[in-house]
N, C-alpha and C. Protein backbone atom coordinates (compact mmCIF):
# COMPACT_ATOMS: atom_id res chain seq x y z
N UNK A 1 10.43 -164.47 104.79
CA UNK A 1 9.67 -163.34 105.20
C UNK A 1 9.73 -163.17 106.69
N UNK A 2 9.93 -162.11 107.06
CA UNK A 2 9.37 -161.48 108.13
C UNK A 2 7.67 -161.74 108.84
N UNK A 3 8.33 -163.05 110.01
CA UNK A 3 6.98 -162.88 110.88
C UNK A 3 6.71 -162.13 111.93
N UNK A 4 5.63 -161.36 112.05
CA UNK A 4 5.57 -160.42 112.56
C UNK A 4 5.00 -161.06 113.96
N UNK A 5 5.26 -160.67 115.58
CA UNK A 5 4.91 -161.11 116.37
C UNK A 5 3.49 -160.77 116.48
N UNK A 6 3.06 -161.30 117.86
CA UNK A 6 1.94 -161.15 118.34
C UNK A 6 1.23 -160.00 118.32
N UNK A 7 2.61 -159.51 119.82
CA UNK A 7 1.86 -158.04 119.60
C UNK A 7 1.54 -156.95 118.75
N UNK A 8 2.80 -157.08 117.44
CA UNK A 8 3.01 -155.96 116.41
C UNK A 8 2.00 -156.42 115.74
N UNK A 9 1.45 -157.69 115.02
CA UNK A 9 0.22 -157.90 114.35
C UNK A 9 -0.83 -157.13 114.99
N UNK A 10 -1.41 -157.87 116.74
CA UNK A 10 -2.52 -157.16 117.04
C UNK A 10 -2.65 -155.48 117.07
N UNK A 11 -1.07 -154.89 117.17
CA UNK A 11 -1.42 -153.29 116.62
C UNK A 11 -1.56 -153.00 115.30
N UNK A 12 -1.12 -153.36 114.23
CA UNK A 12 -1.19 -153.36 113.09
C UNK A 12 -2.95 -153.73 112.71
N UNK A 13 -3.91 -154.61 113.41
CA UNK A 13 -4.89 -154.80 113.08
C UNK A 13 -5.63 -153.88 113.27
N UNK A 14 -5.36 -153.24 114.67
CA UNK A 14 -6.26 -152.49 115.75
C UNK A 14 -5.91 -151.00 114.71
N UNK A 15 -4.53 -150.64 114.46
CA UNK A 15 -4.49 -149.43 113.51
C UNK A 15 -5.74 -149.72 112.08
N UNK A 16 -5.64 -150.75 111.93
CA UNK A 16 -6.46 -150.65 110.26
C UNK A 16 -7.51 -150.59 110.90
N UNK A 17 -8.64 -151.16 112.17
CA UNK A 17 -9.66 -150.81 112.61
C UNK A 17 -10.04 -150.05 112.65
N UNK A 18 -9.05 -149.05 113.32
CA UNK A 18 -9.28 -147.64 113.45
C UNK A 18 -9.14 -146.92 112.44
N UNK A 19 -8.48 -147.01 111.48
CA UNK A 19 -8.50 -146.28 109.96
C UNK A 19 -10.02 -147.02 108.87
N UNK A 20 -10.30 -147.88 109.24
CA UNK A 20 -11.87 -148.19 108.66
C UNK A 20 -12.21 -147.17 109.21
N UNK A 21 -12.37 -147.27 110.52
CA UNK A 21 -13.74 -146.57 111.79
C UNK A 21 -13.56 -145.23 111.17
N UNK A 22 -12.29 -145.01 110.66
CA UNK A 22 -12.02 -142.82 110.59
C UNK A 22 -12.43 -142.79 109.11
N UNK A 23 -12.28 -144.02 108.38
CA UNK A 23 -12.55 -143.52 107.00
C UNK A 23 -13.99 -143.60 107.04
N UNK A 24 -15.02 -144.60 107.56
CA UNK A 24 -16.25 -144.50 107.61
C UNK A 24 -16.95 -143.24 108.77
N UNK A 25 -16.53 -142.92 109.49
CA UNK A 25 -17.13 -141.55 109.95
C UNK A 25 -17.00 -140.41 109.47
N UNK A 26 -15.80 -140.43 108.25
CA UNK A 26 -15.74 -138.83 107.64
C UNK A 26 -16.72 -139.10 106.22
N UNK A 27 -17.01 -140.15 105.78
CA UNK A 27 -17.89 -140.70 104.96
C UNK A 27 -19.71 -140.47 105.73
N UNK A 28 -20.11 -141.10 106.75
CA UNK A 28 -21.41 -140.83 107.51
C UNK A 28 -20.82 -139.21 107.99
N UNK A 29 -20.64 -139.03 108.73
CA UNK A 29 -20.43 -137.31 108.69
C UNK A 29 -20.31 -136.55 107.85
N UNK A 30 -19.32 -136.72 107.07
CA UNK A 30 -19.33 -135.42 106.23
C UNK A 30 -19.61 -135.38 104.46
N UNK A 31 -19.33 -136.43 104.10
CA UNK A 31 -19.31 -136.94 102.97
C UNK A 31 -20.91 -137.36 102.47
N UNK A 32 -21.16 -137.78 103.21
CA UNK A 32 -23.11 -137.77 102.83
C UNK A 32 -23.88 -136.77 103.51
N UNK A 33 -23.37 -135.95 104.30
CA UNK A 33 -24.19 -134.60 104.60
C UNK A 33 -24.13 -133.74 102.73
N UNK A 34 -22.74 -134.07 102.72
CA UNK A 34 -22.79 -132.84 101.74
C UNK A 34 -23.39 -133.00 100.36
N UNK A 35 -23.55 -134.72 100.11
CA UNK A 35 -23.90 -134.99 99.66
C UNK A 35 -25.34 -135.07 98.95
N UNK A 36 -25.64 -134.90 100.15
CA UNK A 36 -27.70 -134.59 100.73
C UNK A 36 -27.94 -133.48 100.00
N UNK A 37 -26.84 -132.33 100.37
CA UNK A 37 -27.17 -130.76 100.85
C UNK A 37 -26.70 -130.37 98.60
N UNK A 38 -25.69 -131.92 98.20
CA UNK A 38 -25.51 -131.13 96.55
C UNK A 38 -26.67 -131.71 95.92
N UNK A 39 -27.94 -132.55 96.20
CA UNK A 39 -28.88 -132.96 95.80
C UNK A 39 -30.37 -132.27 96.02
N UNK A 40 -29.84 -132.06 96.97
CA UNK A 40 -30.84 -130.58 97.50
C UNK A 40 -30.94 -129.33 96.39
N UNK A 41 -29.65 -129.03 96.52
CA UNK A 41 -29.71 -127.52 95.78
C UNK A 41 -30.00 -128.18 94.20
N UNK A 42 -29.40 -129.31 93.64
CA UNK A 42 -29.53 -129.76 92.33
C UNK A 42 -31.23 -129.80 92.22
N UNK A 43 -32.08 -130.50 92.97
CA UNK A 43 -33.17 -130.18 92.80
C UNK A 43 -33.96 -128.36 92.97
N UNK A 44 -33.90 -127.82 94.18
CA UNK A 44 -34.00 -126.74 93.76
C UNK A 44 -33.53 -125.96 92.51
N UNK A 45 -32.47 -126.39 91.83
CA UNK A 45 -31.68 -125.49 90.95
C UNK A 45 -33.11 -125.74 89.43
N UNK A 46 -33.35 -127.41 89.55
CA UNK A 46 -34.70 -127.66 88.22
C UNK A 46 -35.52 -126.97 88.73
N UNK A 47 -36.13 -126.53 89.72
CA UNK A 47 -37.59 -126.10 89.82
C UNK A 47 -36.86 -124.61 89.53
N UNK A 48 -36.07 -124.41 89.73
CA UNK A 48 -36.06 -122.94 89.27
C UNK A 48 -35.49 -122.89 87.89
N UNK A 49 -35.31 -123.43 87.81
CA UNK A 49 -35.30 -123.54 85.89
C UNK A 49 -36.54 -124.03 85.52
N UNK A 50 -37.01 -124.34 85.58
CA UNK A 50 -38.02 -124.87 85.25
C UNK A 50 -39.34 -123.75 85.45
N UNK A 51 -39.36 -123.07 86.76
CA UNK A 51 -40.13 -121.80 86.28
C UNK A 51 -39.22 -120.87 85.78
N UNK A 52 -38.40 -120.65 85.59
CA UNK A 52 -37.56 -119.46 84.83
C UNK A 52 -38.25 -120.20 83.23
N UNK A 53 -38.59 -121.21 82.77
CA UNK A 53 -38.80 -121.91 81.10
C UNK A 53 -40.20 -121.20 81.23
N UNK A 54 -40.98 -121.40 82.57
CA UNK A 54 -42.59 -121.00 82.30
C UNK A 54 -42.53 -119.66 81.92
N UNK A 55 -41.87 -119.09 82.96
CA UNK A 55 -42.04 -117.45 82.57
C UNK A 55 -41.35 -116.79 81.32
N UNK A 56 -40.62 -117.31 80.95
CA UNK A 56 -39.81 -116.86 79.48
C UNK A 56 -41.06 -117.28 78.45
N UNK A 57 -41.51 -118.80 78.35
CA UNK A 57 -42.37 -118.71 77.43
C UNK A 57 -43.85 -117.93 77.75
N UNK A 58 -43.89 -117.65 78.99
CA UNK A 58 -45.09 -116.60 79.07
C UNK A 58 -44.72 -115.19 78.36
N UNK A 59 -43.39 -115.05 78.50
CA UNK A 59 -43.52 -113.51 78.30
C UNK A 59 -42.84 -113.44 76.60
N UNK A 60 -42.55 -114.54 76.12
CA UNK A 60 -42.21 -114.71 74.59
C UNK A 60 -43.98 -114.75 73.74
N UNK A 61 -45.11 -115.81 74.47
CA UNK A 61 -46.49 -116.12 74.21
C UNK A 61 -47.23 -114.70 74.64
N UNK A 62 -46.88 -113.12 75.26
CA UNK A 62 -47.32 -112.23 75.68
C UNK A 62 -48.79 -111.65 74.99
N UNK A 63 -47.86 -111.57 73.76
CA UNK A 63 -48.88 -110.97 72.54
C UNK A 63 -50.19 -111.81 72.29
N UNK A 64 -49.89 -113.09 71.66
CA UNK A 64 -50.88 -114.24 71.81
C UNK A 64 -51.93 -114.21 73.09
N UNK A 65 -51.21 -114.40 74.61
CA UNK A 65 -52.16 -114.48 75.50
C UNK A 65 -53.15 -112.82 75.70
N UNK A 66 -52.66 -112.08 75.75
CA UNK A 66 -53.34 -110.68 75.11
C UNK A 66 -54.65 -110.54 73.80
N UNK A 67 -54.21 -110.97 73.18
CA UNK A 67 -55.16 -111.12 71.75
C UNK A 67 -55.48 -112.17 72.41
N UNK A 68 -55.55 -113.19 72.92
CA UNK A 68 -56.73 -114.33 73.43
C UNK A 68 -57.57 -113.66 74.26
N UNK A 69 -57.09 -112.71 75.63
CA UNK A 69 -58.07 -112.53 76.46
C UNK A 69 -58.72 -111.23 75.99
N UNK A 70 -58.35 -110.40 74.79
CA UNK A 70 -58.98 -109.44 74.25
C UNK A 70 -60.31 -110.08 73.42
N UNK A 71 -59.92 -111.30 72.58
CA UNK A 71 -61.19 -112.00 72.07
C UNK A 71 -62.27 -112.59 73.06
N UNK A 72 -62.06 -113.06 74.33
CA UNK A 72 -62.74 -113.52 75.29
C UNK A 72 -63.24 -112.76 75.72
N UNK A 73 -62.73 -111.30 76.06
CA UNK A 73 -63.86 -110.58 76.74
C UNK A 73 -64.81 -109.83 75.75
N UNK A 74 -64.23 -109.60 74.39
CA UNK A 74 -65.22 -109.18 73.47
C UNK A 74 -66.77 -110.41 73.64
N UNK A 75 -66.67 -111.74 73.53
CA UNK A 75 -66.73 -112.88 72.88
C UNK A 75 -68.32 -112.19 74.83
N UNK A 76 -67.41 -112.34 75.92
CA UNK A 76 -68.10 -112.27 76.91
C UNK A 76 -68.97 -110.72 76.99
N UNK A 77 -68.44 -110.01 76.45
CA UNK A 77 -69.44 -108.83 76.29
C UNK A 77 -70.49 -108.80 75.47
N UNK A 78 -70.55 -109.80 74.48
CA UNK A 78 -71.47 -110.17 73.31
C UNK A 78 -72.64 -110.92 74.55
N UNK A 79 -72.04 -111.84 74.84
CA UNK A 79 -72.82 -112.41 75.82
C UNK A 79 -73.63 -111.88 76.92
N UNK A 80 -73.12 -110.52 77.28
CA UNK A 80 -73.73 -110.11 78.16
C UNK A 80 -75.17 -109.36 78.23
N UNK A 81 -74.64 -108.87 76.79
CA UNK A 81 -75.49 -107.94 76.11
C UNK A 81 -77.09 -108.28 76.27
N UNK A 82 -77.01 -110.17 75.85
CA UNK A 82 -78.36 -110.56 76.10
C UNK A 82 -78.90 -111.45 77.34
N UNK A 83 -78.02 -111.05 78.09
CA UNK A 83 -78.31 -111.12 79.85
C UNK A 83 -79.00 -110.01 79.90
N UNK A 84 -80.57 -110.63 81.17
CA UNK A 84 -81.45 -109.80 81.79
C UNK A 84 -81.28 -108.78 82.46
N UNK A 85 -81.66 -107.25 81.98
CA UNK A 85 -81.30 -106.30 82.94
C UNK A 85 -82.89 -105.40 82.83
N UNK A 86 -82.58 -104.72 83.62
CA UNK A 86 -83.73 -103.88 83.84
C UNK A 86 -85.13 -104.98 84.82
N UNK A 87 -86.25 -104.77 83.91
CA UNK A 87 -87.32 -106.02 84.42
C UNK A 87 -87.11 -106.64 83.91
N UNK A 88 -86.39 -107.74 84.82
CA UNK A 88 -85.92 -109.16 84.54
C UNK A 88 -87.24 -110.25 84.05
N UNK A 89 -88.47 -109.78 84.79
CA UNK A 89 -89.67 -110.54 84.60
C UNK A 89 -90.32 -110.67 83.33
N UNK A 90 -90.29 -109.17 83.01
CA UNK A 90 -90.30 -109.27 81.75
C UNK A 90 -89.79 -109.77 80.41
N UNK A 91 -87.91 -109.39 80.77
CA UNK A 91 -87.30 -109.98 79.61
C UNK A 91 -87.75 -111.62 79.71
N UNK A 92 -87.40 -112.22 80.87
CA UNK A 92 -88.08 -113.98 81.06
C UNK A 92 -89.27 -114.24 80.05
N UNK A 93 -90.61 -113.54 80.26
CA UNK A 93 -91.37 -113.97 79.55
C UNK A 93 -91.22 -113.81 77.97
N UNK A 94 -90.58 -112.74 77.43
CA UNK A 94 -90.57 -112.16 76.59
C UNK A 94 -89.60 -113.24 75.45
N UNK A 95 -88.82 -113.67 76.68
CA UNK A 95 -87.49 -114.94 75.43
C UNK A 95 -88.24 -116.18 75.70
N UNK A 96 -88.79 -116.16 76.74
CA UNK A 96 -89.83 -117.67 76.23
C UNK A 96 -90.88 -117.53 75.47
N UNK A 97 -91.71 -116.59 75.27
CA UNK A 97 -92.40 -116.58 74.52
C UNK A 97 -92.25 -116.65 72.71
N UNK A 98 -91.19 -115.73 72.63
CA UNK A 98 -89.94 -115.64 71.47
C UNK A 98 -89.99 -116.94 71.33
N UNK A 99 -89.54 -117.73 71.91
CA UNK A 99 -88.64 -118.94 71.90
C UNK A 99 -89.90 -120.09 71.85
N UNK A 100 -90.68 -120.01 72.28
CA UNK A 100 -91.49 -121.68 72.35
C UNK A 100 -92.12 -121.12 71.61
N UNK A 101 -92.56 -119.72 70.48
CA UNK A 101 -93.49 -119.53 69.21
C UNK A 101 -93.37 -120.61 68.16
N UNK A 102 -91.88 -121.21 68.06
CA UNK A 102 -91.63 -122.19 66.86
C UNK A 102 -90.90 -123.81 67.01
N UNK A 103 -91.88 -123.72 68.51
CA UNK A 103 -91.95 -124.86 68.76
C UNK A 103 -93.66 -125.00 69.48
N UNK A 104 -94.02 -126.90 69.84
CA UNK A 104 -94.96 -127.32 70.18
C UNK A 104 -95.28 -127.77 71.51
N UNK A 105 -94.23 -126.47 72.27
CA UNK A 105 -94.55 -126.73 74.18
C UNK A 105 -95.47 -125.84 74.29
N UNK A 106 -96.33 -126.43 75.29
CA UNK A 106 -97.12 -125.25 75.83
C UNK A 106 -96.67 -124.84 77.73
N UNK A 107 -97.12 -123.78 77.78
CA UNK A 107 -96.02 -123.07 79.32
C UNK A 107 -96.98 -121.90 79.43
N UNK A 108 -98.52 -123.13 80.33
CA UNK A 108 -99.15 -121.46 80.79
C UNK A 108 -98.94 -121.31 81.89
N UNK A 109 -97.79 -121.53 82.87
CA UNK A 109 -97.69 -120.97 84.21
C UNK A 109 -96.03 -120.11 84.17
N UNK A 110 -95.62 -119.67 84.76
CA UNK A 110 -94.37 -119.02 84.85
C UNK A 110 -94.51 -117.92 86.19
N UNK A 111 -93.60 -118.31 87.04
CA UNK A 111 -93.16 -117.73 88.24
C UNK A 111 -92.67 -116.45 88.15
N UNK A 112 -93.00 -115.36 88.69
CA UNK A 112 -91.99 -114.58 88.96
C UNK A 112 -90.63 -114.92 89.68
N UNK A 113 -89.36 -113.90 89.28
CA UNK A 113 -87.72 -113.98 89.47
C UNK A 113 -87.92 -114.16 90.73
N UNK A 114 -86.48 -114.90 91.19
CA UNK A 114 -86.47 -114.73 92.46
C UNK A 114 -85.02 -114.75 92.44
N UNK A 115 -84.02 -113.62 92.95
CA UNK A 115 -82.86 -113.56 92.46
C UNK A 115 -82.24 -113.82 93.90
N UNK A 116 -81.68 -114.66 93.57
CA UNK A 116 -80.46 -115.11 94.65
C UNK A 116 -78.64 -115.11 93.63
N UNK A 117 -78.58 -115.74 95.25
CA UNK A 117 -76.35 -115.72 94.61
C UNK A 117 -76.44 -117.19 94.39
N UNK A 118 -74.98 -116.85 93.46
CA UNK A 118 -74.87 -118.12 92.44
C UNK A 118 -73.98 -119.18 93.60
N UNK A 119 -73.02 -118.36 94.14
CA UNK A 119 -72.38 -118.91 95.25
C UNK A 119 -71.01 -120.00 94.38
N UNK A 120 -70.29 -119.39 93.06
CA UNK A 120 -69.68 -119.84 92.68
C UNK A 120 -68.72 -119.95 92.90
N UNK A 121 -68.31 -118.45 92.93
CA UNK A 121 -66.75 -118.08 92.75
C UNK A 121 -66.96 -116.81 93.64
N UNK A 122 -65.52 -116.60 94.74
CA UNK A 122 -65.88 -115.06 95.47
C UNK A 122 -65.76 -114.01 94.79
N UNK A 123 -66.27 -112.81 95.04
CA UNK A 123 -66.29 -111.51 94.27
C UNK A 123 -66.96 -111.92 93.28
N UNK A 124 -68.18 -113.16 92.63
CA UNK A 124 -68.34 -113.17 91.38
C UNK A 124 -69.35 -112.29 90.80
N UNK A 125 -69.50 -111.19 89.52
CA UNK A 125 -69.82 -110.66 89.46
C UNK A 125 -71.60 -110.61 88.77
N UNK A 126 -72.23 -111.81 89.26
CA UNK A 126 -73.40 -111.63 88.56
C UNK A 126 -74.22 -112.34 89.55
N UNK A 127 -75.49 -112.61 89.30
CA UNK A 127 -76.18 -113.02 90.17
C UNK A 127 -77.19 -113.74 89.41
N UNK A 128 -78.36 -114.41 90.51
CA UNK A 128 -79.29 -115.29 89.28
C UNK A 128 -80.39 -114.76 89.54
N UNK A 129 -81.05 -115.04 88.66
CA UNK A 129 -82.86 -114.84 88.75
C UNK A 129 -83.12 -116.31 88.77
N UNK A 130 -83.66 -116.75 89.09
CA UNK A 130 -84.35 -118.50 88.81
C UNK A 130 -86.59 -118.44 89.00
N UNK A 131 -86.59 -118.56 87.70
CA UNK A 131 -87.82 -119.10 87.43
C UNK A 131 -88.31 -120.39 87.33
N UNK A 132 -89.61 -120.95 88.11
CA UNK A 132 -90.10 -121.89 88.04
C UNK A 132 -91.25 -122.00 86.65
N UNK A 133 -91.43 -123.11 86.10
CA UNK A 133 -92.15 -123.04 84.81
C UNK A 133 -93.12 -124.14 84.82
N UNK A 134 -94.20 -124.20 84.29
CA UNK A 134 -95.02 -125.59 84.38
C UNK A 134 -95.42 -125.37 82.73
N UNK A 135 -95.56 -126.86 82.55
CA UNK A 135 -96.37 -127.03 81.13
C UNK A 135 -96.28 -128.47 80.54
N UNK A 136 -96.75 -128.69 79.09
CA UNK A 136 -96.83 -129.71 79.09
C UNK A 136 -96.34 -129.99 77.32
N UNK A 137 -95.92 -131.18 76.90
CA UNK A 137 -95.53 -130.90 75.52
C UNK A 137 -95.50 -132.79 75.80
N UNK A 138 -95.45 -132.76 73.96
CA UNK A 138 -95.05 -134.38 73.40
C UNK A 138 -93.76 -134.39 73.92
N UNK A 139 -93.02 -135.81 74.14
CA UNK A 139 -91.88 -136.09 74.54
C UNK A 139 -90.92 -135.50 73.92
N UNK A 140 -90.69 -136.13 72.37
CA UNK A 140 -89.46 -135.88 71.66
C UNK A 140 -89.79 -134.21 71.65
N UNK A 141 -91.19 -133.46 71.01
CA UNK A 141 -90.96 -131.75 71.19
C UNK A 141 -90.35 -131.18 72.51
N UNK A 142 -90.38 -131.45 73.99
CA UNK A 142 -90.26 -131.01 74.74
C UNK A 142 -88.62 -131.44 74.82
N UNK A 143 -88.05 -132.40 74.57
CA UNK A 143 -87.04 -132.43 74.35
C UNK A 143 -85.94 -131.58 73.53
N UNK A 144 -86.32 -131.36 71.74
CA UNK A 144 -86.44 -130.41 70.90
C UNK A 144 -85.89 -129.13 71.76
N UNK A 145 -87.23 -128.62 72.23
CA UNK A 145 -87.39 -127.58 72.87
C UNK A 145 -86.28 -127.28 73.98
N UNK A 146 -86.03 -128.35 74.85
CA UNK A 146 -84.91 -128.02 76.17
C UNK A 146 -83.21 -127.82 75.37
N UNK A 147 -83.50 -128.70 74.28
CA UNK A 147 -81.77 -128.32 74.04
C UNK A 147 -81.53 -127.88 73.24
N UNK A 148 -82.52 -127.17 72.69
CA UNK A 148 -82.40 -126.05 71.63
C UNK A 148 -82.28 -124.54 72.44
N UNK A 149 -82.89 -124.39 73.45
CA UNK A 149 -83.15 -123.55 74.33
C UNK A 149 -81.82 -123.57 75.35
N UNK A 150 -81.61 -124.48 75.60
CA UNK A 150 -80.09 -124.54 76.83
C UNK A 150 -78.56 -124.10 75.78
N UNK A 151 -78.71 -124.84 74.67
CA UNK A 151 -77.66 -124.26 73.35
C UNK A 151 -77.74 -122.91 72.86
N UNK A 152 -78.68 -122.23 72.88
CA UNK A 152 -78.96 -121.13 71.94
C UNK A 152 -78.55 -119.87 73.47
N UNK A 153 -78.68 -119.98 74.88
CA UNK A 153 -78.41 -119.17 75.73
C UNK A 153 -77.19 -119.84 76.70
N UNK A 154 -76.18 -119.13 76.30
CA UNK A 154 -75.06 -119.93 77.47
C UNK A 154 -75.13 -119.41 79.27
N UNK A 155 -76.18 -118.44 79.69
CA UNK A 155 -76.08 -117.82 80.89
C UNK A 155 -77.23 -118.83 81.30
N UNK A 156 -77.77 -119.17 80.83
CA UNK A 156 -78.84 -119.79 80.84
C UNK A 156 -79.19 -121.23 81.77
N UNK A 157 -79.53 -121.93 82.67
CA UNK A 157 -79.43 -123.41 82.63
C UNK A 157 -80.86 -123.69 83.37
N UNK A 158 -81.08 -125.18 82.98
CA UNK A 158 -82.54 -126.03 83.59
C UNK A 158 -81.72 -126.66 84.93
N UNK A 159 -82.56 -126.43 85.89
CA UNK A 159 -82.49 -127.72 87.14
C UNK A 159 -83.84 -127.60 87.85
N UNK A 160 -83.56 -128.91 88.12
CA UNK A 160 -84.83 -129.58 88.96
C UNK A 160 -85.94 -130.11 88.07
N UNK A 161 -85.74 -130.37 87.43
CA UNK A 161 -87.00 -130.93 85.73
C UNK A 161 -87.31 -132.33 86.49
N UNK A 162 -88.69 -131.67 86.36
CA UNK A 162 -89.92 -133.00 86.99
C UNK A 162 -90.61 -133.32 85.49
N UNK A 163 -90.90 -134.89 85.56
CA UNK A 163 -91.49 -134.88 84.27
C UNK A 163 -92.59 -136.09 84.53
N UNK A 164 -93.72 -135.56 84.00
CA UNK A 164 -95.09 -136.74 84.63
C UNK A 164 -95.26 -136.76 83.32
N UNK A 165 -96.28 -137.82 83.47
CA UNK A 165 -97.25 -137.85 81.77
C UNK A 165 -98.56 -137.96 82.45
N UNK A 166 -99.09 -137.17 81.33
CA UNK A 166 -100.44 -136.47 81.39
C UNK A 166 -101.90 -137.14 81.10
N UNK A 167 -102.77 -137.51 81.72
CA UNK A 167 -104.13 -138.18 81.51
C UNK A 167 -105.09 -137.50 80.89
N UNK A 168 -105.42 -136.25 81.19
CA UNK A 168 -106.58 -136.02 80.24
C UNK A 168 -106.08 -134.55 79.77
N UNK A 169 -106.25 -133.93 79.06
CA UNK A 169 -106.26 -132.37 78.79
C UNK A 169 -107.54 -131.73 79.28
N UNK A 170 -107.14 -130.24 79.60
CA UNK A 170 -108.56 -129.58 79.89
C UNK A 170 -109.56 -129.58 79.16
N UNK A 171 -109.56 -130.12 77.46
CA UNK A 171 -110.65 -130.09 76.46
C UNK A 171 -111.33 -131.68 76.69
N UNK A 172 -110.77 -132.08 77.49
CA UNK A 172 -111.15 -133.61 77.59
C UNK A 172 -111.01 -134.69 76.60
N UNK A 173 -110.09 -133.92 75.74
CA UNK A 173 -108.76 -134.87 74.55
C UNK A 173 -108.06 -135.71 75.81
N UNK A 174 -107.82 -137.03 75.10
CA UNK A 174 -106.88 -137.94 75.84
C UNK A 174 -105.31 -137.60 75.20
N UNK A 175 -104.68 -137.29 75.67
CA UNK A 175 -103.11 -136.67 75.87
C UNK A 175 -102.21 -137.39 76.49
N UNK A 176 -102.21 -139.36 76.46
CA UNK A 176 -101.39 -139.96 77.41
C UNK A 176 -100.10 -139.62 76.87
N UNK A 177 -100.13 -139.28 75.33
CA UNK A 177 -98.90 -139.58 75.23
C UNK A 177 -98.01 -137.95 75.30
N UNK A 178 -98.41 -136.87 75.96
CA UNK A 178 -98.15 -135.95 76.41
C UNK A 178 -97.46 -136.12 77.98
N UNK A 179 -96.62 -135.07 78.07
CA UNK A 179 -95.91 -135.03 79.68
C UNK A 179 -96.11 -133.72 80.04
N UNK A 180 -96.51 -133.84 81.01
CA UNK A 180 -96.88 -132.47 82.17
C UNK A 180 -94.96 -132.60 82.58
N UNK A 181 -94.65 -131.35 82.61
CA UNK A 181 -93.23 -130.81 83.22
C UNK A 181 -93.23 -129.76 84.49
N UNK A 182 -92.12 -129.38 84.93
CA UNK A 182 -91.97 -128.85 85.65
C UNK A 182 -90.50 -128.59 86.16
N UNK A 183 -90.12 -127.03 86.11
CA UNK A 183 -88.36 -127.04 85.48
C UNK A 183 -88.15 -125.53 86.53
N UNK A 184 -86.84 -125.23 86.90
CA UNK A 184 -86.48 -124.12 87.41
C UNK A 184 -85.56 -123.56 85.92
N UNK A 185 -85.37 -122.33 85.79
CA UNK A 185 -84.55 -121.76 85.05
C UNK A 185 -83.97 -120.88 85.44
N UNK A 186 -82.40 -120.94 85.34
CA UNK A 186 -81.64 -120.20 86.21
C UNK A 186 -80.60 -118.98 85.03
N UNK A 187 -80.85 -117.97 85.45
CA UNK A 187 -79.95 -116.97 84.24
C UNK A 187 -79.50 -116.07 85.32
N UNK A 188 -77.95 -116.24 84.48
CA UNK A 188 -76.94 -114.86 85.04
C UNK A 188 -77.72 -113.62 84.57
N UNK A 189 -77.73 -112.65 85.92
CA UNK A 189 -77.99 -111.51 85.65
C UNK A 189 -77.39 -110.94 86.51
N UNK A 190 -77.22 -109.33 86.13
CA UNK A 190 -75.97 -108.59 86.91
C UNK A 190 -77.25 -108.01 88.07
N UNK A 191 -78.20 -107.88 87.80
CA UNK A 191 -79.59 -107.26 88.75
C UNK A 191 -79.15 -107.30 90.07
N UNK A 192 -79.02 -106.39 90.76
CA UNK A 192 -79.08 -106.69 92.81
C UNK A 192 -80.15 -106.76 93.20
N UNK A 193 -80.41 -107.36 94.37
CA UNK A 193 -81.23 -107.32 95.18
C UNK A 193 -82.22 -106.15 95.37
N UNK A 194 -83.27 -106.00 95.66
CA UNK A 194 -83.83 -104.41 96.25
C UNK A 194 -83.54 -104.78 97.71
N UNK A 195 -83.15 -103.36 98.19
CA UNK A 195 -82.97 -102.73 99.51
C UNK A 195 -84.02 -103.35 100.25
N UNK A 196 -84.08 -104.32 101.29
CA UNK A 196 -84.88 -104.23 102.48
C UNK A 196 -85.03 -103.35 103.70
């Protein structure tokens, strides 16, 4: 074989150096840029398939989501129907009174409305009345009574329920095992404000 001298080896090395060095810079330069840039678009390309799948099955589900929100707003107009309008003070007393006839709470105080915002949602279209209530009932009835009453009205809700138990009654019957209450009641109503 052919030994190759000194110098022709050390060029022969220094050429393959330099053909690493050129094959690894068109590799870090260009070869993993583009590489980046076909992983890039491959991901963009799923998210847009992927909402192009949402919106096809939205607009295949059209009919369905239609007849759903046609039953919901029927379903919410039913509901509305027996939301407070006009004198709100009135209808208040009028569904509690209704309402605790066939049960064993008693509720001789009741606040007039005091209508503020619900502060839910913006533009939302209703507003509250919130009544304060005092009275007093057996445990398990007054219980009875709250979630029969919170179930039967969905605009409807209790907060702030204070609950004591009671020492004597005004007839001077002992009533320990009675609880004095004390509850806000809050109902959607479309009612505004009066003009100041």
């Amino acid at each position: 074989m052919n030994r190759l001298s000194k110098e022709k080896r050390d060029k022969l090395i220094l050429v393959g150096i330099l053909a690493v060095l050129a094959i690894a810079g068109l590799w870090y330069g260009v070869i993993s840029v583009q590489r980046k840039k076909i992983e890039e678009i491959g991901k963009k390309t799923a998210e847009a398939e992927t909402k192009l799948a949402k919106a096809t099955n939205l607009v295949k589900n059209r009919e369905k989501i239609e007849t759903e929100s046609q039953a919901v707003s029927a379903k919410l107009k039913v509901i509305e129907t027996g939301m407070p309008s006009g004198d709100v003070y009135a209808w208040f007393i009028a569904l509690i009174d209704q309402f605790r006839a066939s049960s064993r709470v008693d509720i001789p105080q009741k606040s007039r409305e005091e209508i503020v915002d619900i502060g839910v949602f913006a533009k939302f279209p209703y507003r509250a009345a919130k009544f304060t209530l005092k009275g007093s009932a057996y445990f398990h009835d007054f219980g009875k009574f709250l979630a029969d009453f919170e179930n039967a009205f969905p605009y409807i809700r209790v907060q702030n329920l204070e609950l004591e138990p009671t020492t004597l009654s005004p007839t001077g019957n002992d009533d320990r095992e009675k609880l004095s209450f004390k509850m806000e009641i809050v109902a959607l109503t479309s009612v505004q404000p009066a003009a100041h």
